[in-house]
Structures are given as C-alpha cells and as structure tokens.
Protein backbone atom coordinates (compact mmCIF):
# COMPACT_ATOMS: atom_id res chain seq x y z
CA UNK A 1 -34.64 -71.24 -38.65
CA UNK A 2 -38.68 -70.90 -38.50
CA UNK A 3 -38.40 -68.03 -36.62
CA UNK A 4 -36.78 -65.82 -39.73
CA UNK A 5 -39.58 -67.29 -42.70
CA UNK A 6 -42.38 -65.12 -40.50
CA UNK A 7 -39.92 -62.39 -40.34
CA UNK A 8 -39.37 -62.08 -43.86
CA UNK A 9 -42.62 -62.61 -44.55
CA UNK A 10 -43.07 -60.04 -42.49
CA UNK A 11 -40.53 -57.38 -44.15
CA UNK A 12 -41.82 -58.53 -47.98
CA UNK A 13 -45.01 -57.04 -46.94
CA UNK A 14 -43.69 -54.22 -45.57
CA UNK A 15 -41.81 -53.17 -48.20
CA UNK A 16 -44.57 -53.41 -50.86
CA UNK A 17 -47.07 -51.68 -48.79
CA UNK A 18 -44.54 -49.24 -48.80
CA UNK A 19 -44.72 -48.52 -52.64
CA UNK A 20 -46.31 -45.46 -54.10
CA UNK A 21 -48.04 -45.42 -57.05
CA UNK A 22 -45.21 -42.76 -58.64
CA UNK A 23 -42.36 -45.08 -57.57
CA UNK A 24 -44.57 -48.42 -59.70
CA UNK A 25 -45.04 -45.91 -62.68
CA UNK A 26 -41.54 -44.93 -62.36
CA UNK A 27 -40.37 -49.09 -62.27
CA UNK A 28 -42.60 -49.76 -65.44
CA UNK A 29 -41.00 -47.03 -67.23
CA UNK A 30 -37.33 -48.05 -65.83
CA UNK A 31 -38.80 -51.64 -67.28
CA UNK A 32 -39.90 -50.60 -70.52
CA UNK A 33 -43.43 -50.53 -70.25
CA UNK A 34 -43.91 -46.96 -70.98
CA UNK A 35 -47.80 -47.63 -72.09
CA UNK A 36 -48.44 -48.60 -68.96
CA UNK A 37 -46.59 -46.24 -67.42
CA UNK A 38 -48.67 -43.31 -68.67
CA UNK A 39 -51.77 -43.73 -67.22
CA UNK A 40 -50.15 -44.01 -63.81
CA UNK A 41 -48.78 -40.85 -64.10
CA UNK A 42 -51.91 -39.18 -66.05
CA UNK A 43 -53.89 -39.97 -63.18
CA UNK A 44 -51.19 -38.57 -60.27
CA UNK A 45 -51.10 -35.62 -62.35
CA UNK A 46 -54.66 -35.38 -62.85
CA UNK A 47 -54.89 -35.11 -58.42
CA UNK A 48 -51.60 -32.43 -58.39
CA UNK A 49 -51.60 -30.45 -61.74
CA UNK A 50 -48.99 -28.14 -60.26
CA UNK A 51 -46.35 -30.94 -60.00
CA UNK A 52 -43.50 -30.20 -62.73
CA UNK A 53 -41.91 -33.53 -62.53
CA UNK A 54 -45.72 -35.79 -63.11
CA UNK A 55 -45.76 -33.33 -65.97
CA UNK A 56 -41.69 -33.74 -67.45
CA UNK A 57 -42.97 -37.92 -66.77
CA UNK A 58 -46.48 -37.99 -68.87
CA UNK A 59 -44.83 -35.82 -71.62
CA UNK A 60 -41.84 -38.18 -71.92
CA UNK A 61 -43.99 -41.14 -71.69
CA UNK A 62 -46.37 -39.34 -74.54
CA UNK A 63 -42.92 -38.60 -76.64
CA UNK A 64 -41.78 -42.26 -75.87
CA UNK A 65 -44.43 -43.81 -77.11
CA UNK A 66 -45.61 -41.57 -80.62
C-alpha cells in the first residue's frame, strides 16, 4: 500500500506538467470563466497570429462576454 501513494504522486504531477496553456484556457471556458479565458488565448495568439482556431477562441470569448 505505500508503495502506490509515491506513485500517484508521481502520475498527478505528471499529468499537470503535462497541461498546455491552450488546453487551461480551453477548461476555463468549458467552466464558464470566459473572462479569464481571454487573455489566455490573447496572449497564444499574440506568439502565432496565423493560428485560425486561437483566433475562432478570442473572438468567441470577445462575443461571449459583450
């Protein structure tokens, strides 16, 4: 039994480390926090202006919240 607490310890941290900053934007907005949502994605699309889907996100966000 004490050997699995280290291992999920282990796997928690894994797992967050493993989080992008599109897929936290994207689970505030899933969440309902669309303001703070947008300036997640204003500042990803602010490093790749080219990417459509940053731009579809920060205009729905801007439409979502007035």
């Amino acid at each position: 039994m004490n050997k699995i607490y280290p291992f999920l310890i282990f796997l928690l941290v894994a797992i967050s480390v493993n989080a992008t900053p599109i897929d936290s934007a994207k689970t505030l907005y899933d969440n309902g926090k669309i303001a703070e949502a947008l300036p997640v994605f204003k500042e990803l699309l602010a490093q790749n202006p080219n990417d459509a889907s940053l731009n579809h996100w920060v205009g729905t966000c801007l439409y979502e919240t007035g």
